[in-house]
Protein backbone atom coordinates (compact mmCIF):
# COMPACT_ATOMS: atom_id res chain seq x y z
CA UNK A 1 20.58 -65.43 117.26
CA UNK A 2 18.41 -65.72 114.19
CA UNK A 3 19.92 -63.68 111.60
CA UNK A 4 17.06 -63.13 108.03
CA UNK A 5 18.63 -62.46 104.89
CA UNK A 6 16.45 -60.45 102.04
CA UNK A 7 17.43 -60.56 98.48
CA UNK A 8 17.57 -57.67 96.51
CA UNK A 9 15.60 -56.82 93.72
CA UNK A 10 17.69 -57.88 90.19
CA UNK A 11 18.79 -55.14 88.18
CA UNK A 12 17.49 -54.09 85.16
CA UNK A 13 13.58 -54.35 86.39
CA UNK A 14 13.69 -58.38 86.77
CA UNK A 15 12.51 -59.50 90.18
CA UNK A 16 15.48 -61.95 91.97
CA UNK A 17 15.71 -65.37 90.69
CA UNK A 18 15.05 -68.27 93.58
CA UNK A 19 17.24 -70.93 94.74
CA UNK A 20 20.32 -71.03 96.15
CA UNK A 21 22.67 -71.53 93.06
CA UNK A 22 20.48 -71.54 89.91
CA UNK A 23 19.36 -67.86 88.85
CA UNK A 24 17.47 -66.51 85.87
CA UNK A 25 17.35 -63.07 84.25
CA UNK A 26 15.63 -61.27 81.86
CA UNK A 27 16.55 -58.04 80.09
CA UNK A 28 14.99 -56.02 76.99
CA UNK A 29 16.61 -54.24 74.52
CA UNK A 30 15.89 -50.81 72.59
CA UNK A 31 13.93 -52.56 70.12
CA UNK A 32 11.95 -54.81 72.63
CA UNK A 33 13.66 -58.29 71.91
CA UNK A 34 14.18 -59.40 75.40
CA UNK A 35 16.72 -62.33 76.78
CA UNK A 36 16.78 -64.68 79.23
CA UNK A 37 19.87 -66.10 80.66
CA UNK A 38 20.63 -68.88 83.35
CA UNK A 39 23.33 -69.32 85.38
CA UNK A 40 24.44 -71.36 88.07
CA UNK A 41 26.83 -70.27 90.18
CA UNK A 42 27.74 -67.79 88.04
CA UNK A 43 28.34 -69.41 85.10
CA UNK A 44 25.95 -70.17 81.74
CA UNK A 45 23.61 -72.61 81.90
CA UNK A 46 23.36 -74.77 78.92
CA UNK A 47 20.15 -76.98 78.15
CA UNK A 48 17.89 -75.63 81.01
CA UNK A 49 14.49 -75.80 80.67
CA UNK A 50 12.72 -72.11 80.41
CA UNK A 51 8.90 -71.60 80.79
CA UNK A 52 7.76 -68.13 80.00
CA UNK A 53 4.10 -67.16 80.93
CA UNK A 54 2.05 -64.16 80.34
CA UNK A 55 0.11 -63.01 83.16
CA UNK A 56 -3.40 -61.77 83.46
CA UNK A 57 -3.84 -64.13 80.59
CA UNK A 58 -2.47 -61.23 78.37
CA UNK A 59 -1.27 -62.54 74.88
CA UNK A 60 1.82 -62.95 73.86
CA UNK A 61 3.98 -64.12 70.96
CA UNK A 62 7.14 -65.28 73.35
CA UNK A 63 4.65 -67.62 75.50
CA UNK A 64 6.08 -71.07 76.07
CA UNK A 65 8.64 -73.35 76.71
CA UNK A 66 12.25 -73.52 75.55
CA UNK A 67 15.90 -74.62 76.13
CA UNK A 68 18.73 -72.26 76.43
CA UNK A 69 21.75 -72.79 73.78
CA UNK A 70 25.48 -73.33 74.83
CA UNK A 71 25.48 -69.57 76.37
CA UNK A 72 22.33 -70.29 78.95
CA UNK A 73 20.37 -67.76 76.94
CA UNK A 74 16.73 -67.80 75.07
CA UNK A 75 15.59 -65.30 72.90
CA UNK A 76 12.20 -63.38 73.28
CA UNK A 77 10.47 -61.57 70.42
CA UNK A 78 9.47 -57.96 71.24
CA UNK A 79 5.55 -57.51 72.55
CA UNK A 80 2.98 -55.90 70.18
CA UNK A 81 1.94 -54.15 73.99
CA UNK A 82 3.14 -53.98 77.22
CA UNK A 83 2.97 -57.57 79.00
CA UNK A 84 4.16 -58.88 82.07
CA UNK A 85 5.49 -62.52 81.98
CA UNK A 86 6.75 -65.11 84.75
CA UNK A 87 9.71 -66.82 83.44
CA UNK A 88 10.70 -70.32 85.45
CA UNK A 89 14.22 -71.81 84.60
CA UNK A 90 15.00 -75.63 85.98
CA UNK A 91 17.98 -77.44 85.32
CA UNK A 92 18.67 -80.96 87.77
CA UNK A 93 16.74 -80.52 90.59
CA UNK A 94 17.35 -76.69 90.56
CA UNK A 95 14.83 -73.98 89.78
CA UNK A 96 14.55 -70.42 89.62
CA UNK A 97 12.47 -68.25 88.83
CA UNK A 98 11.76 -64.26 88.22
CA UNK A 99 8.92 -61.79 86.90
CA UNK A 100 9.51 -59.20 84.12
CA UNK A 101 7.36 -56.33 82.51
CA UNK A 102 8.48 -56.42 78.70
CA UNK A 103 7.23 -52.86 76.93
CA UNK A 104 6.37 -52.71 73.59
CA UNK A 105 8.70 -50.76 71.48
CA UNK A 106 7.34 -46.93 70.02
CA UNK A 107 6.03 -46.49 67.18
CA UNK A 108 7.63 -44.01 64.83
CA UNK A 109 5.37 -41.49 64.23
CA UNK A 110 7.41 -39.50 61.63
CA UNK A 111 8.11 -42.57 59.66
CA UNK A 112 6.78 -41.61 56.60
CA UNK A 113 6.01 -44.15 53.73
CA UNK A 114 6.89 -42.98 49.80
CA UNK A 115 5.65 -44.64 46.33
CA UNK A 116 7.35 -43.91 43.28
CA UNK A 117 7.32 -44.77 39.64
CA UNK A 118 10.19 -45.01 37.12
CA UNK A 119 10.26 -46.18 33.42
CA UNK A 120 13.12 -47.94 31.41
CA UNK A 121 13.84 -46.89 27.44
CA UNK A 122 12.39 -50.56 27.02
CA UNK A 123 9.07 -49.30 28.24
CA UNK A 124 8.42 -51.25 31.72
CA UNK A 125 8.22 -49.65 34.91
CA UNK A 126 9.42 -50.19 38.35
CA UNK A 127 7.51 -49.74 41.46
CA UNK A 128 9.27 -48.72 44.33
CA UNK A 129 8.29 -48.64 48.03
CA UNK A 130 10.39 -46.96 50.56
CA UNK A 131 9.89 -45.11 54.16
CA UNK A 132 12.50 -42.78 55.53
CA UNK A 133 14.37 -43.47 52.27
CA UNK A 134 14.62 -47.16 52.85
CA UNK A 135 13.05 -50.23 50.90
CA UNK A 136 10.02 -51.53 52.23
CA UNK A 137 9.74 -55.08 51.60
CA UNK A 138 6.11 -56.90 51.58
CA UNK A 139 4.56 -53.63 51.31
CA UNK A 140 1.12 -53.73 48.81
CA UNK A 141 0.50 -52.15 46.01
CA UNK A 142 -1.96 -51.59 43.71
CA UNK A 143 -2.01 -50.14 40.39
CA UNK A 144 -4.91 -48.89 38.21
CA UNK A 145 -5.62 -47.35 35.31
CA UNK A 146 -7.55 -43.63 34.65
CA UNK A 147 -10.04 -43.30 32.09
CA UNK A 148 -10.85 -47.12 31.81
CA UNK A 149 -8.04 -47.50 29.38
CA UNK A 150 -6.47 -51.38 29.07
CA UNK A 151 -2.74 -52.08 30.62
CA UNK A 152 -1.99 -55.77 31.48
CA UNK A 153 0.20 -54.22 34.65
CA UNK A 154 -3.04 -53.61 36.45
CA UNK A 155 -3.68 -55.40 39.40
CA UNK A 156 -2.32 -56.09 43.39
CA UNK A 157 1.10 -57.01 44.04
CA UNK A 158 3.48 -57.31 46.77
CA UNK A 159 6.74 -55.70 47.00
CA UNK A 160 10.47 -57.89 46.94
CA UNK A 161 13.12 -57.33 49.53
CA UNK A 162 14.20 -54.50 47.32
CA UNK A 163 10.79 -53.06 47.97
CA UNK A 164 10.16 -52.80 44.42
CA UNK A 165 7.24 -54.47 41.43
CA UNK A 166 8.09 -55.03 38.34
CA UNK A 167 5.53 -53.62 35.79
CA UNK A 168 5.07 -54.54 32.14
CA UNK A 169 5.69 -52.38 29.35
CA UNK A 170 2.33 -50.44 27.75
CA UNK A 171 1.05 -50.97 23.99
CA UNK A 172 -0.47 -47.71 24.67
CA UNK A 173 0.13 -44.40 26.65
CA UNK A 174 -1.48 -44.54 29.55
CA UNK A 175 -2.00 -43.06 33.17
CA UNK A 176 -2.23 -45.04 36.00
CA UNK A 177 -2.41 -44.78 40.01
CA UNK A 178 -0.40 -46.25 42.30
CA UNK A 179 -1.21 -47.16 46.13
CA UNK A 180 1.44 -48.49 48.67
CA UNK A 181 -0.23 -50.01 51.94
CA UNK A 182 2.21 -50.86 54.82
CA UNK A 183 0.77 -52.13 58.25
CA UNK A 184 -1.23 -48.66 58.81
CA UNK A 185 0.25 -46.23 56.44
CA UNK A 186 0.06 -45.46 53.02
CA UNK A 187 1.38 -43.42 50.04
CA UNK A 188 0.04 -42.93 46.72
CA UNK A 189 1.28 -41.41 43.00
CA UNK A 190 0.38 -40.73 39.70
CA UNK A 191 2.07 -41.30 36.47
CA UNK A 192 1.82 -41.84 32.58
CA UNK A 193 3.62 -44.36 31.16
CA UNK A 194 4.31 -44.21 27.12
CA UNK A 195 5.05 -46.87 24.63
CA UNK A 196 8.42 -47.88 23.94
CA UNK A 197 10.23 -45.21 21.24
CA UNK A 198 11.61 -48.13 19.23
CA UNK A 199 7.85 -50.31 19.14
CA UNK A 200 5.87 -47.27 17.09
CA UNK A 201 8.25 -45.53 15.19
CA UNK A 202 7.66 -47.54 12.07
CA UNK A 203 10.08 -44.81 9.75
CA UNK A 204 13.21 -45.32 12.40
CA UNK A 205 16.66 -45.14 10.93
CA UNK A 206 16.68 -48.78 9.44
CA UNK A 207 13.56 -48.52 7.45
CA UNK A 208 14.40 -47.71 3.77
CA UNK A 209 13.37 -44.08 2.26
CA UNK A 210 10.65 -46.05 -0.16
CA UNK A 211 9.20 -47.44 3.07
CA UNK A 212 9.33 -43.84 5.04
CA UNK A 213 7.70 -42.61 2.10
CA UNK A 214 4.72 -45.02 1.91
CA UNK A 215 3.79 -44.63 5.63
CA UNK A 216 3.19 -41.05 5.33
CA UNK A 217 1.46 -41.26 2.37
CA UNK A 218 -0.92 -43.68 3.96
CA UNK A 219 -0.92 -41.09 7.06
CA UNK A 220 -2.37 -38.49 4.74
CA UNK A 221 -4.84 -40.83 3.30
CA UNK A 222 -6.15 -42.00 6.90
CA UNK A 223 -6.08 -38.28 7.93
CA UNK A 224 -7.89 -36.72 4.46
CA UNK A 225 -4.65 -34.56 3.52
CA UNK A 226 -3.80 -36.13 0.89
CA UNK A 227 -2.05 -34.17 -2.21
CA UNK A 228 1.16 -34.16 -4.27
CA UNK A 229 2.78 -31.50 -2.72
CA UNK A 230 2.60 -32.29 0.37
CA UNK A 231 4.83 -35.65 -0.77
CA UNK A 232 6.80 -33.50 -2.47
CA UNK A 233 7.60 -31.02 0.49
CA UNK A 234 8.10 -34.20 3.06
CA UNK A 235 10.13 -36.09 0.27
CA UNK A 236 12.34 -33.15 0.18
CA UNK A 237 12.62 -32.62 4.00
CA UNK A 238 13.67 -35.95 4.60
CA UNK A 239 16.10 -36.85 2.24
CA UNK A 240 17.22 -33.77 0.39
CA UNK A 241 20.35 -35.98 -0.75
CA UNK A 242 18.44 -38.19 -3.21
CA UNK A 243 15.47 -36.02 -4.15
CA UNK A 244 14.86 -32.53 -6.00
CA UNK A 245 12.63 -30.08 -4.48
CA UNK A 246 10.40 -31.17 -7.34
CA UNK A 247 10.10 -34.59 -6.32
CA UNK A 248 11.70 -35.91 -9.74
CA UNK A 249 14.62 -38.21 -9.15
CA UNK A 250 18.01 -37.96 -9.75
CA UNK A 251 19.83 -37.78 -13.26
CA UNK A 252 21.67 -41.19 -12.14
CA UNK A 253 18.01 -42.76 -11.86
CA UNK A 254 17.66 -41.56 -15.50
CA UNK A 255 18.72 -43.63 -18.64
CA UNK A 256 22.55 -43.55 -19.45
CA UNK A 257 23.66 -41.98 -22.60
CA UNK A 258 25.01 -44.77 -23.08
CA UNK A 259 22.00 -46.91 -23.56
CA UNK A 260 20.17 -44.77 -26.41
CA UNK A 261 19.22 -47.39 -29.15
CA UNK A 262 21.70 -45.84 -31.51
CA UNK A 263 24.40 -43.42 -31.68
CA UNK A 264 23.21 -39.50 -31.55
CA UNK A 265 19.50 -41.33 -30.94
CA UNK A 266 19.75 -39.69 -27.25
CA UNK A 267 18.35 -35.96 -27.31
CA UNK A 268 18.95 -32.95 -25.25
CA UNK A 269 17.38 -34.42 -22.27
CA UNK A 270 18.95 -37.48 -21.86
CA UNK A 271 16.94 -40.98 -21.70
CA UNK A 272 14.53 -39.09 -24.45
CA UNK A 273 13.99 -40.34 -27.78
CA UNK A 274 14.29 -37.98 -30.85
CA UNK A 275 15.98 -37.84 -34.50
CA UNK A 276 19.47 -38.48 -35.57
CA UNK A 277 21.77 -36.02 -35.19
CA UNK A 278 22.26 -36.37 -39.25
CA UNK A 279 18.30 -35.78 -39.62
CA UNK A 280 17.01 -32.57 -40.48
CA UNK A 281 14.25 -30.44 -39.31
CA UNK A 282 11.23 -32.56 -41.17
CA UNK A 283 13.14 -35.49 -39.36
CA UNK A 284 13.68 -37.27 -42.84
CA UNK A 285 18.42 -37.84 -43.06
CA UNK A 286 20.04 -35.12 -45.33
CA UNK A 287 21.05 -36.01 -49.09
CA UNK A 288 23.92 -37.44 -47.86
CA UNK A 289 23.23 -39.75 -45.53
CA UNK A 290 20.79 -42.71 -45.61
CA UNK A 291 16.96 -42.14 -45.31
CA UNK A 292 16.40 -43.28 -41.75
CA UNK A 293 13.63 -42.03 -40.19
CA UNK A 294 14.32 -40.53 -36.49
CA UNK A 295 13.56 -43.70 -34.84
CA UNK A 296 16.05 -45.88 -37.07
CA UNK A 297 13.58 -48.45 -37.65
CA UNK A 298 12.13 -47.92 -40.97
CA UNK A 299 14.60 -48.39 -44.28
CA UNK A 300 15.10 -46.51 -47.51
CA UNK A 301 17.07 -47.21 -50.61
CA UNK A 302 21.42 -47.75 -49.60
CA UNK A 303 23.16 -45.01 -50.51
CA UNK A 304 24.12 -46.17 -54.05
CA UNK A 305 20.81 -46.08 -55.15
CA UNK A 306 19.19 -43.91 -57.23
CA UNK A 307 16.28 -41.86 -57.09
CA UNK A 308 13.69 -44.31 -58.66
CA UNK A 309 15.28 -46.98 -56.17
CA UNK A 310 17.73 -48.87 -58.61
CA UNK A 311 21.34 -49.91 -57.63
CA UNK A 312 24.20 -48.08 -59.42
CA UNK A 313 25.58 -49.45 -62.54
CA UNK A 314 29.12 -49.77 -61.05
CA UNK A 315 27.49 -51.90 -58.36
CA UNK A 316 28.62 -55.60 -58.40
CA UNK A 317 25.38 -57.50 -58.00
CA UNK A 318 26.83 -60.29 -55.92
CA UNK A 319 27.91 -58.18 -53.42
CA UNK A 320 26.84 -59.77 -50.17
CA UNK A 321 23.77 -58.30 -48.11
CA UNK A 322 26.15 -58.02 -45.04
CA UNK A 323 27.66 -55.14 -47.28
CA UNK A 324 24.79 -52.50 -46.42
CA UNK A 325 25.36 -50.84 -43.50
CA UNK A 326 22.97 -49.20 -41.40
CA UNK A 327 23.58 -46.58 -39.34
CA UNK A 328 21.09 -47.36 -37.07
CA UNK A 329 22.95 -50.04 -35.12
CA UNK A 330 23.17 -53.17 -36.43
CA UNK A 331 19.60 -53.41 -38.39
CA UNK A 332 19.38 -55.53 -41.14
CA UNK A 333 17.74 -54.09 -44.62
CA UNK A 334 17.82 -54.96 -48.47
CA UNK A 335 20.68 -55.52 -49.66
CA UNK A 336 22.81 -53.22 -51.72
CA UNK A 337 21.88 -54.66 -55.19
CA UNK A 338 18.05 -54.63 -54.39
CA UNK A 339 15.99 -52.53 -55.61
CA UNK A 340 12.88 -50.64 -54.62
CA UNK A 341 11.82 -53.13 -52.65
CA UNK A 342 9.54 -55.08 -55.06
CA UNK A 343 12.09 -57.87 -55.63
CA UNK A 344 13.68 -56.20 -58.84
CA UNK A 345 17.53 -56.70 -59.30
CA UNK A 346 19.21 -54.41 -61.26
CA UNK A 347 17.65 -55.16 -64.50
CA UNK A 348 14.37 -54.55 -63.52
């Protein structure tokens, strides 16, 4: 009695691998990777020979030949379309061979692709690329500039494996556009990017007052608002601690009391010059003090002389000329025994 065996189709879609002992199988996953695996008798097959053809001469990226690893299996990249491929495996002088349709995997049709711009307190920008909230790496972007203004981060780039592009900081505010390509979708933003707080703000907290000061009086100039009280009322605003509302500095900017020329030479205001405080109101000293003039620099007759300029009789004419003493602080005159001036001693 003749007695015909059929073999059943292979689960999983793959037709039923020939030969008695050797078999081959191929199954796809979710994401359309497919793998092929040989066994023989059972068991893995390890350096068989695989030879996977597309049929209907449809293309393929898993087309060709291969050897399975230590587990009998070969990997098989996922089909851009739906392909049907005959897959041989041969190990010894066994062979087997099967017939699978791999599908290409769906495309997401909600995935939805996002561009967005960020800027550091150092003034550069980041570019980031993401789609359902997750980076997007090799994704292109461009950037350009509204308004024809200059920015050295113009150009194409291609995103990292962060899905992000680095952009260079701006040496002036400006607006730029932003386009994110990725395989056939796209997402696009605007944004203004300003320069860098710390790289204009010439009257920052280190600058001294004198320099704040000079860089808005050259502001005025530039901008034809120039005037004194304008200073005054910014001098004042900014530094109320060292200035007077009417712009004059501070009595400690003024000269000491100390350094008047001579003692009682420093008037009511102080750092003025005026009269002795022994002068009277024509300036000229009182009858009983020398006749210094305000300034202390001129010199009249010592106080023993008399009216017509000659020294007193009880005056010792050898008396040295350190003897006179001028109240004026140390200035040196005739001395005591001279007379009006005109080189006459006492017996003139």
């Amino acid at each position: 009695m003749l007695v015909l065996a059929l073999a059943a189709p292979f689960a999983g879609g793959a037709l039923a691998a020939s030969g008695d002992e050797l078999a081959v199988d191929v199954a796809q996953a979710d994401d359309g990777n497919a793998t092929v695996t040989v066994t023989e008798n059972a068991s893995a097959v390890a350096n068989a020979s695989v030879s996977v053809t597309a049929v209907n001469n449809s293309t393929y990226a898993g087309a060709g030949d291969y050897a399975t690893d230590a587990n009998g299996t070969v990997a098989l990249p996922a089909p851009e379309q739906n392909v049907t491929v005959d897959v041989t495996a041969t190990s010894a002088n066994s062979t087997a061979s099967t017939t699978a349709t791999l599908v290409a995997p769906a495309v997401e049709t909600n995935a939805t692709l996002d561009v967005g711009v960020t800027q550091a307190s150092d003034g550069s920008a980041t570019v980031s690329v993401t789609e359902n909230a997750s980076a997007v790496a090799n994704a292109s972007v461009a950037v350009a500039t509204q308004d024809n203004v200059t920015y050295a981060g113009t150009g194409d780039y291609a995103t990292d494996a962060d899905g992000t592009v680095a952009l260079p900081a701006p040496e002036q505010n400006v607006t730029v556009d932003v386009t994110a390509t990725f395989e056939n979708r796209s997402a696009s933003t605007t944004a203004t990017l300003t320069v860098a707080t710390n790289a204009t703000n010439a009257t920052n907290e280190s600058a001294v007052f004198g320099q704040r000061v000079s860089t808005f009086v050259h502001s005025l100039l530039a901008s034809g608002n120039m005037s004194g009280q304008a200073v005054s009322e910014w001098v004042t605003a900014n530094n109320p601690g060292n200035a007077h509302a009417n712009g004059h500095a501070d009595d400690g900017n003024e000269t000491a009391d100390g350094n008047a020329s001579g003692p009682g030479n420093a008037g009511a205001a102080d750092g003025e010059r005026g009269p002795p405080e022994h002068a009277g109101a024509n300036g000229h000293a009182n009858d009983t003090d020398e006749n210094e003039t305000a300034d202390g620099s001129e010199r009249g007759p010592p106080e023993h002389a008399g009216s017509n300029g000659h020294a007193d009789d009880g005056d010792d004419a050898d008396e040295s000329d350190g003897d006179a003493d001028a109240e004026s602080g140390g200035e040196r005159g005739p001395p005591e025994h001279a007379g009006n001036g005109n080189g006459g001693g006492p017996d003139n």
